[in-house]
Protein backbone atom coordinates (compact mmCIF):
# COMPACT_ATOMS: atom_id res chain seq x y z
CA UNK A 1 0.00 0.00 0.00
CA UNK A 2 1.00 3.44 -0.53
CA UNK A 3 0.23 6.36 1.69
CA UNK A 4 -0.79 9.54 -0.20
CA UNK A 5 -3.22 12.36 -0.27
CA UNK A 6 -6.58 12.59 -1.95
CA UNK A 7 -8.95 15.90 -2.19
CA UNK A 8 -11.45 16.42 -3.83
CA UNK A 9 -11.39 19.94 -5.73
CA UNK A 10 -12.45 21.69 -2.66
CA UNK A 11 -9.66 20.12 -0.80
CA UNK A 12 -12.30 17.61 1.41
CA UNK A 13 -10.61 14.68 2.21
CA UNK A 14 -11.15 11.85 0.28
CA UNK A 15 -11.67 7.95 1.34
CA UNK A 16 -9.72 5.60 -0.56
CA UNK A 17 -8.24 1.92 -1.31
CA UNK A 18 -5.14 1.92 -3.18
CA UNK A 19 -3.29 -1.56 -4.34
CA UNK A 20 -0.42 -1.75 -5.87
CA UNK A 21 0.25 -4.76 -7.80
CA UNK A 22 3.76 -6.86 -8.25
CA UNK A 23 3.82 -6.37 -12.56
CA UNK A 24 4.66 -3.66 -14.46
CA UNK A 25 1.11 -2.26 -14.71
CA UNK A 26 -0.01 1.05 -13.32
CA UNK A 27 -1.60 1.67 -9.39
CA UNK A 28 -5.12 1.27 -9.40
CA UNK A 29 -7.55 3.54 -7.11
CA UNK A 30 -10.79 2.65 -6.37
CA UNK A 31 -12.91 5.14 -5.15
CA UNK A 32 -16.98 4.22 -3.65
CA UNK A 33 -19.66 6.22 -2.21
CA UNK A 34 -19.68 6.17 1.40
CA UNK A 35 -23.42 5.41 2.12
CA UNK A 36 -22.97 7.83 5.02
CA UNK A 37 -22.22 10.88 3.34
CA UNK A 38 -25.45 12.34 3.03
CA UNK A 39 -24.52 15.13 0.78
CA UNK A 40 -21.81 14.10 -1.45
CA UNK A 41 -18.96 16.34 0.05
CA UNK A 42 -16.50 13.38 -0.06
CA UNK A 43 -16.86 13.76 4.23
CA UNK A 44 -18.57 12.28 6.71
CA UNK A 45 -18.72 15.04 9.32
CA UNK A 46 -21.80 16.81 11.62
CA UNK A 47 -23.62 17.88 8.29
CA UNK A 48 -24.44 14.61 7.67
CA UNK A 49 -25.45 13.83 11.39
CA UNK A 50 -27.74 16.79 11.05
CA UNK A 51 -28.61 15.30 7.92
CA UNK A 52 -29.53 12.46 9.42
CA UNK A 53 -30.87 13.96 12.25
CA UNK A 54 -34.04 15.84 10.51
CA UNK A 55 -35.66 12.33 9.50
CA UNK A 56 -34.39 10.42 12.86
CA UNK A 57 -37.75 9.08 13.93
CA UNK A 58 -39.43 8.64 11.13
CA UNK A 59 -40.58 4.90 9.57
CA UNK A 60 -40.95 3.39 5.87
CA UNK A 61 -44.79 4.76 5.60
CA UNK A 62 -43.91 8.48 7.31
CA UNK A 63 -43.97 11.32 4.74
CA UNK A 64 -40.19 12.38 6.00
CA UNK A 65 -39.16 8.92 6.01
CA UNK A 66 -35.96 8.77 3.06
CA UNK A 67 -34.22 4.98 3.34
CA UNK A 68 -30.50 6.75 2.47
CA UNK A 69 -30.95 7.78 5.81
CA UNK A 70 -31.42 3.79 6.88
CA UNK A 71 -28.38 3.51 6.82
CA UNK A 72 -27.87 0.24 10.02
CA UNK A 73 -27.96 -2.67 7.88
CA UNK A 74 -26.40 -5.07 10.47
CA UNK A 75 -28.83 -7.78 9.08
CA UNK A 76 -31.89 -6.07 7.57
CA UNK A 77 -33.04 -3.15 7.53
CA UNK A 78 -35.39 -1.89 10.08
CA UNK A 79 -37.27 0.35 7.92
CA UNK A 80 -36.90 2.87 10.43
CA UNK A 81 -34.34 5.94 11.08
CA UNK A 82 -33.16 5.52 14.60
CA UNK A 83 -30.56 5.60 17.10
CA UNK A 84 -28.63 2.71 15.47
CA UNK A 85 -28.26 4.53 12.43
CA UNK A 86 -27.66 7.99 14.21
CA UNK A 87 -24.44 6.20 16.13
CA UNK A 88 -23.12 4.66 12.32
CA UNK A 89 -23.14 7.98 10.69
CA UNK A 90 -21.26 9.31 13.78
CA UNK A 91 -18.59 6.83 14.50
CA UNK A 92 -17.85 6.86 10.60
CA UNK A 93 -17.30 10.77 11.41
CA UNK A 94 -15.11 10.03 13.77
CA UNK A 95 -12.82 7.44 12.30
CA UNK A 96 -12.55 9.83 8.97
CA UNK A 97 -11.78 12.58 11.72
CA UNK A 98 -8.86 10.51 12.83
CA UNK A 99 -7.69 9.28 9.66
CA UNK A 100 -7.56 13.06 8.48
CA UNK A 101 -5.20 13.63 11.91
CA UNK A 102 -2.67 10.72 11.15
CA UNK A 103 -2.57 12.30 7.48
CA UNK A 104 -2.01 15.71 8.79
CA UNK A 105 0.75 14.71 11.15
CA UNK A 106 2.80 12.66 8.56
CA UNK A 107 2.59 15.77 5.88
């Protein structure tokens, strides 16, 4: 693996998997959508909480209910925005929040 930085053009970090294979052919990077980041800013961070956080409550037949925000899919889903999806968005803040700190220090 090879440690690097990634932004995306408005310098938000950016999660990635890199591999680096043993022939002559070029480093691939493979970039997904983190199903947590409610608003496509390349970060998970407290705008997606309060993303989150204006449907918590709500089930699969409430007008405000939106299933990207159903986001606990230990098993099924639960067709329901709760606290198990509320503490999933958050802890993936805070490992990106740490990951961003160990980049920072080794720059």
């Amino acid at each position: 693996m090879k440690l690097f930085n990634a932004s995306d053009s408005e310098g938000n970090l950016i999660k990635y998997d890199i591999r680096e294979q043993k022939n002559y052919f070029p480093v691939r990077m493979c970039t997904i959508k983190n199903p947590y980041d409610f608003n496509n800013d390349a970060l998970v961070n407290s705008k997606d909480v309060n993303d989150l956080i204006k449907h918590f409550g709500t089930r699969e037949r409430d007008k405000d209910y939106n299933k990207k925000y159903d986001v606990n899919q230990k098993g099924n889903s639960n067709k329901r925005i709760d606290l198990l999806d509320l503490l999933d968005v958050m802890n993936e803040s805070d490992k990106q929040e740490k990951l961003k700190k160990v980049i920072d220090s080794i720059s």
